[in-house]
Protein backbone atom coordinates (compact mmCIF):
# COMPACT_ATOMS: atom_id res chain seq x y z
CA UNK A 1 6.43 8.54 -0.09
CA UNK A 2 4.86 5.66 -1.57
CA UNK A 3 2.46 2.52 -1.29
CA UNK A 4 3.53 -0.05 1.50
CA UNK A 5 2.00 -3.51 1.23
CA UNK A 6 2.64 -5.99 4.36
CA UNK A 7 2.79 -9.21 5.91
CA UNK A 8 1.06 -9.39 8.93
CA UNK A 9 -0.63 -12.11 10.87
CA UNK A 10 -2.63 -9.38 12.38
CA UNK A 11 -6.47 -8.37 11.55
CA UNK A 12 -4.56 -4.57 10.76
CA UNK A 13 -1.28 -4.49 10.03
CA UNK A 14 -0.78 -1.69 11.96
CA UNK A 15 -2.87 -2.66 15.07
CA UNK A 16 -0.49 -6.20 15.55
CA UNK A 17 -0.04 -6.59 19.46
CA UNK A 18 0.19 -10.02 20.48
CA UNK A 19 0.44 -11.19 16.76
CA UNK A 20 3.64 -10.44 15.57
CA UNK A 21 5.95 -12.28 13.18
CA UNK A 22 8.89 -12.95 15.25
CA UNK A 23 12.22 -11.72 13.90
CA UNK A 24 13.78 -14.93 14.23
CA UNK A 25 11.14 -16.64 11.98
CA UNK A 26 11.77 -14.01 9.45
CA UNK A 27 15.56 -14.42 9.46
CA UNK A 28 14.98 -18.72 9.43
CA UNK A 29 12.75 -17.61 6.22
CA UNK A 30 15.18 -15.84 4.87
CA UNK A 31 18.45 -18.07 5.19
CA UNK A 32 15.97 -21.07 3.63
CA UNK A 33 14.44 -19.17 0.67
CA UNK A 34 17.12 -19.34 -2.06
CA UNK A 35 15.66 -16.01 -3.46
CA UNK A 36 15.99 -13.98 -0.88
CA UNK A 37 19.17 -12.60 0.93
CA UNK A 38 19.84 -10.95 4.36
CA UNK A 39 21.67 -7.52 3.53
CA UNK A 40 22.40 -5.84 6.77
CA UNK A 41 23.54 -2.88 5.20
CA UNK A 42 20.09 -1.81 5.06
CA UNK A 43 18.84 -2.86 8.39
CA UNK A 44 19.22 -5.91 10.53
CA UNK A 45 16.24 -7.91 8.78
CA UNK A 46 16.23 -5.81 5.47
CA UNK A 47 16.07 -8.84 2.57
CA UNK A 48 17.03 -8.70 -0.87
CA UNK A 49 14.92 -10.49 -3.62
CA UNK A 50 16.63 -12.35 -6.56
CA UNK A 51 13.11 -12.65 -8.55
CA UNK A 52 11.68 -11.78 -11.44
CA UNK A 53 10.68 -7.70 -11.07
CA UNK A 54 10.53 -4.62 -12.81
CA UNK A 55 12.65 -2.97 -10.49
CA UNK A 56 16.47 -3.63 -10.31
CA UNK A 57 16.87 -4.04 -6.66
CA UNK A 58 13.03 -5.20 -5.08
CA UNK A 59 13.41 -6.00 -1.29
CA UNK A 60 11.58 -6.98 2.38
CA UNK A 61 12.18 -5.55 5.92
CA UNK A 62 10.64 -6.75 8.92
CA UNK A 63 9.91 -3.92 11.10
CA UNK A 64 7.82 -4.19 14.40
CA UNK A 65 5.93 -7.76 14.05
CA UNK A 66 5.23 -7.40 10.13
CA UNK A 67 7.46 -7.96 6.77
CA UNK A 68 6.68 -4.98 4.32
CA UNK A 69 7.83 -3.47 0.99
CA UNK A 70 7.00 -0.58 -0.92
CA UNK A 71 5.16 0.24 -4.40
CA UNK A 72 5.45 -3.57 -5.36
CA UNK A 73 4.51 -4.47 -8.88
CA UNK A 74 2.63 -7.96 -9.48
CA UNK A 75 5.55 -10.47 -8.91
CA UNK A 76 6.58 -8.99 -5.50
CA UNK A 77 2.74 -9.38 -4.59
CA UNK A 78 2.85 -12.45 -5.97
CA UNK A 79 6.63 -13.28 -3.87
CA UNK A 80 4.97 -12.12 -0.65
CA UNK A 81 1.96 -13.99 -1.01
CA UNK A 82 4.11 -16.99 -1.21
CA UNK A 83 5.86 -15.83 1.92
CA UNK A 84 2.64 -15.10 3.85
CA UNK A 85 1.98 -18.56 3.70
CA UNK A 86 5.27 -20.43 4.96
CA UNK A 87 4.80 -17.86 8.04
CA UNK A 88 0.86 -18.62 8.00
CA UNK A 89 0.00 -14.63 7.88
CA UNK A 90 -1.64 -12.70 5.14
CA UNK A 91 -0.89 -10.00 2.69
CA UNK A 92 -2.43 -6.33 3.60
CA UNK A 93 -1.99 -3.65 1.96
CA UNK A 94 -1.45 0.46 3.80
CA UNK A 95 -5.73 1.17 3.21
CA UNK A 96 -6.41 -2.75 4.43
CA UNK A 97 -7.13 -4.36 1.62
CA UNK A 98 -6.23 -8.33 1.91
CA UNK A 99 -4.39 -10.14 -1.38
CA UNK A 100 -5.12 -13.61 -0.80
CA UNK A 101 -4.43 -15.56 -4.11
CA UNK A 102 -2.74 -14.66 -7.31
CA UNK A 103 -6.30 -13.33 -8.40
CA UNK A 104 -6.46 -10.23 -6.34
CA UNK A 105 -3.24 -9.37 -7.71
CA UNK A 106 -4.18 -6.16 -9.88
CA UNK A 107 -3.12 -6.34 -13.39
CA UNK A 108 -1.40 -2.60 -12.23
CA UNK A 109 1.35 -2.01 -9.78
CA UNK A 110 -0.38 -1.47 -6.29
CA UNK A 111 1.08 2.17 -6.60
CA UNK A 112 -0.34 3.17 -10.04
CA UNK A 113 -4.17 2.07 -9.05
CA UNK A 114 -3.75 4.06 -5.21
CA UNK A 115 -2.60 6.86 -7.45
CA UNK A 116 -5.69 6.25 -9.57
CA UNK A 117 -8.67 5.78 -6.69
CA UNK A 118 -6.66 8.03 -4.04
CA UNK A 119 -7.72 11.94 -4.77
CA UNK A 120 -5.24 14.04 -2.66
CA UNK A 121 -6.82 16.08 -0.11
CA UNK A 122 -5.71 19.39 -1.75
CA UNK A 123 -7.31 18.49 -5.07
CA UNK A 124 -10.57 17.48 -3.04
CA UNK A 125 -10.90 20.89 -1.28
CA UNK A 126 -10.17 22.91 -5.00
CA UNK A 127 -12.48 20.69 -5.84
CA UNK A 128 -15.10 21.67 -3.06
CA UNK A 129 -14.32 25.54 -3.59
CA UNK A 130 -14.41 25.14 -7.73
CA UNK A 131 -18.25 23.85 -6.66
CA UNK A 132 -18.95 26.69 -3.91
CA UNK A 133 -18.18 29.66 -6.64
CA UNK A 134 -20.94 28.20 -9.49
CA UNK A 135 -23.33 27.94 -6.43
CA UNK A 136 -22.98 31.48 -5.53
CA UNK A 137 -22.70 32.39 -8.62
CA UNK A 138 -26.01 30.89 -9.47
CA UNK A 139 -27.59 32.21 -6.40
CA UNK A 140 -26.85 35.54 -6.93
CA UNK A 141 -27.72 35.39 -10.74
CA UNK A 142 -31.67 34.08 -9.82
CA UNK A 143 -31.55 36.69 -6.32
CA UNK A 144 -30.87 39.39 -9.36
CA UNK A 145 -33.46 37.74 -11.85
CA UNK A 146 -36.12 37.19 -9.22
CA UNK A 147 -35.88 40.74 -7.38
CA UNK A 148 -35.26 42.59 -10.58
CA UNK A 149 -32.48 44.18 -9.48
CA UNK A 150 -30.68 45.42 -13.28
């Protein structure tokens, strides 16, 4: 699993009836963007990017209306940015958030800060339960204190 961050001309990049990016304007973006490079071995609009990255293959797929990648670090934010603007959409990321400029790039890969301000579920509810025994704990040490029980 990981972190998927979108282009999307849509309010939600998931809700994008009526609002899609055409295929055919991502595959004119792609055979006029020297960086990028149609590899159909992946998928009939899966793109390969030649730019600067820390990873050794980064890449874009149109699937549905909307261009996406996963866990992108800053200069595939900063790549589809570019992008969003020749196809006069925006950059979104799973959770909503908008990237509009090279400022609201985090300093971080988009992965490492979801894994930093997203608690899992299952450490929430340990969380919760850790909380639940030291109240009832508690309770029962004043119900013992208060009726003189010992």
């Amino acid at each position: 699993m990981g972190y998927d961050l979108h282009i999307t001309r849509a309010e939600n990049w998931s809700e994008n009836k009526d609002q899609w990016i055409s295929s055919d304007e991502w595959l004119s973006v792609i055979e006029t963007d020297r960086e990028l490079t149609l590899d159909t071995t992946n998928g009939p609009f899966f793109a390969d990017w030649s730019g600067d990255s820390r990873y050794e293959s980064p890449w874009f797929d149109w699937v549905e209306g909307n261009i996406f990648t996963k866990n992108p670090d800053k200069q595939i934010v900063r790549k589809m940015l570019q992008l969003a603007e020749r196809l006069n959409a925006k950059v979104q990321g799973d959770d909503g958030e908008i990237y509009s400029s090279f400022n609201d790039i985090p300093d971080r890969d988009v992965q490492e800060i979801t894994k930093a301000t997203h608690t899992p579920l299952y450490l929430q509810r340990d969380r919760l339960w850790s909380i639940i025994s030291i109240l009832i704990i508690i309770l029962v040490i004043v119900i013992v204190n208060v009726l003189d029980i010992w």
